[in-house]
Protein backbone atom coordinates (compact mmCIF):
# COMPACT_ATOMS: atom_id res chain seq x y z
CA UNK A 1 -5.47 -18.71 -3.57
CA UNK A 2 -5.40 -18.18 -6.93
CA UNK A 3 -1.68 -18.59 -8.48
CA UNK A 4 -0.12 -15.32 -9.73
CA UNK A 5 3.24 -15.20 -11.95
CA UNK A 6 5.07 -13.29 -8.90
CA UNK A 7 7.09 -16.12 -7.01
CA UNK A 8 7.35 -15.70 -3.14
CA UNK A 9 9.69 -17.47 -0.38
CA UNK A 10 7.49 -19.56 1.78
CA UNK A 11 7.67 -21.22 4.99
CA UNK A 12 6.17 -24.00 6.43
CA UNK A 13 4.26 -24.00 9.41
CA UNK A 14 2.76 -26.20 12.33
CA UNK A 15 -0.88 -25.80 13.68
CA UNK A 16 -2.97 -27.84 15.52
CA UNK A 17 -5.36 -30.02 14.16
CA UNK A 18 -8.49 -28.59 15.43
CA UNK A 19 -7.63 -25.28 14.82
CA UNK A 20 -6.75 -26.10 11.43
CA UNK A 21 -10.39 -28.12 11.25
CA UNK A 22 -12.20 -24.74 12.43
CA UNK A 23 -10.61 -22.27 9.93
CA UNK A 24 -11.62 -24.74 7.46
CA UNK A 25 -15.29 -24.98 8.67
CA UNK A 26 -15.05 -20.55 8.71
CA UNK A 27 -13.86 -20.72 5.07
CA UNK A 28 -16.90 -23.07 3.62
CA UNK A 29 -19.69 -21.56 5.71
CA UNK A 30 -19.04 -17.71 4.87
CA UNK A 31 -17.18 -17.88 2.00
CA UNK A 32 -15.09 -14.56 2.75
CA UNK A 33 -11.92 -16.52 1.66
CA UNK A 34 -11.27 -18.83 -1.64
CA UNK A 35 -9.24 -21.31 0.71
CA UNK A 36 -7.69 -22.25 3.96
CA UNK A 37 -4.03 -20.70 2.91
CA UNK A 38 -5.75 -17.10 1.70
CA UNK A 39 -7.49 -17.16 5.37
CA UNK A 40 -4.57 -17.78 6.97
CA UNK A 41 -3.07 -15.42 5.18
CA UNK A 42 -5.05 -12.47 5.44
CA UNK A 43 -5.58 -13.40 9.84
CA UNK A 44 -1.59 -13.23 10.10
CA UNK A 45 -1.68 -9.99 8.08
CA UNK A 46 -4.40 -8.62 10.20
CA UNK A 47 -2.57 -9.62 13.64
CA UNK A 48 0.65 -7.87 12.40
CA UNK A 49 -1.43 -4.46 11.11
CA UNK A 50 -2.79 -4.52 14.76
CA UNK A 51 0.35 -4.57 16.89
CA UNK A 52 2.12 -2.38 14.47
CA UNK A 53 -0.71 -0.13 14.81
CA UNK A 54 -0.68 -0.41 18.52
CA UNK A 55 3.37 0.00 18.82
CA UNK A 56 3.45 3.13 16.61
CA UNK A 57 5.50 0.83 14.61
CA UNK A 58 5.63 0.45 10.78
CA UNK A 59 4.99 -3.22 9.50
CA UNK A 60 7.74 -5.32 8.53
CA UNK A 61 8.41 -8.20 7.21
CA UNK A 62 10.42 -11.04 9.03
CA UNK A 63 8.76 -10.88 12.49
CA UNK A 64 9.67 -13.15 15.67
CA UNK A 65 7.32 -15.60 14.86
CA UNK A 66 6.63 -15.89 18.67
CA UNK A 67 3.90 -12.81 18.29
CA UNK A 68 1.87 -15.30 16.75
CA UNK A 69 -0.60 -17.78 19.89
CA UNK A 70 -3.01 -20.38 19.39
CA UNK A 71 -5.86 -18.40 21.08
CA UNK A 72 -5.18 -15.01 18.57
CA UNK A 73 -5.91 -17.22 15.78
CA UNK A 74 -9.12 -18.92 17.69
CA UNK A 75 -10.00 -15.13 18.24
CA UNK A 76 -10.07 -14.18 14.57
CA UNK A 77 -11.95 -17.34 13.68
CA UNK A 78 -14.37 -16.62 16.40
CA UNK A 79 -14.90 -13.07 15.41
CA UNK A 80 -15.26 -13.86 11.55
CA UNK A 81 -18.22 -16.41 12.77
């Protein structure tokens, strides 16, 4: 993603290789996305949009990071094939 002058706390994360090796092969085929971190990005937005939207809930930031599975992220990829 391009670099912008607003600074933001980040956090780093663990994913498995494969999965990591898939969103990679999403982001060079269709070129939706600039890189791996802005697809990342924008599927973890997504997921929290959708169960906010299903809970009646407004989104927030600082969720249980539990909400987020292997196989929601294998969905997105899937679905943005």
């Amino acid at each position: 993603m391009p670099k912008s002058e607003v600074q933001v706390d980040r956090k780093n994360i663990r994913l498995p290789r494969n999965l990591i090796e898939e969103a990679d092969r999403v982001v060079q085929k269709n070129k939706l996305y600039i890189n791996r971190q802005q697809f990342i990005e924008s599927a973890i937005r997504e997921k929290i949009e959708n169960i906010s939207s299903h809970s009646g809930n407004p989104t927030r930031i600082g969720l249980n990071s539990s909400f987020w599975t292997f196989s929601s992220l294998q969905r997105m990829i899937y679905w943005l094939e």
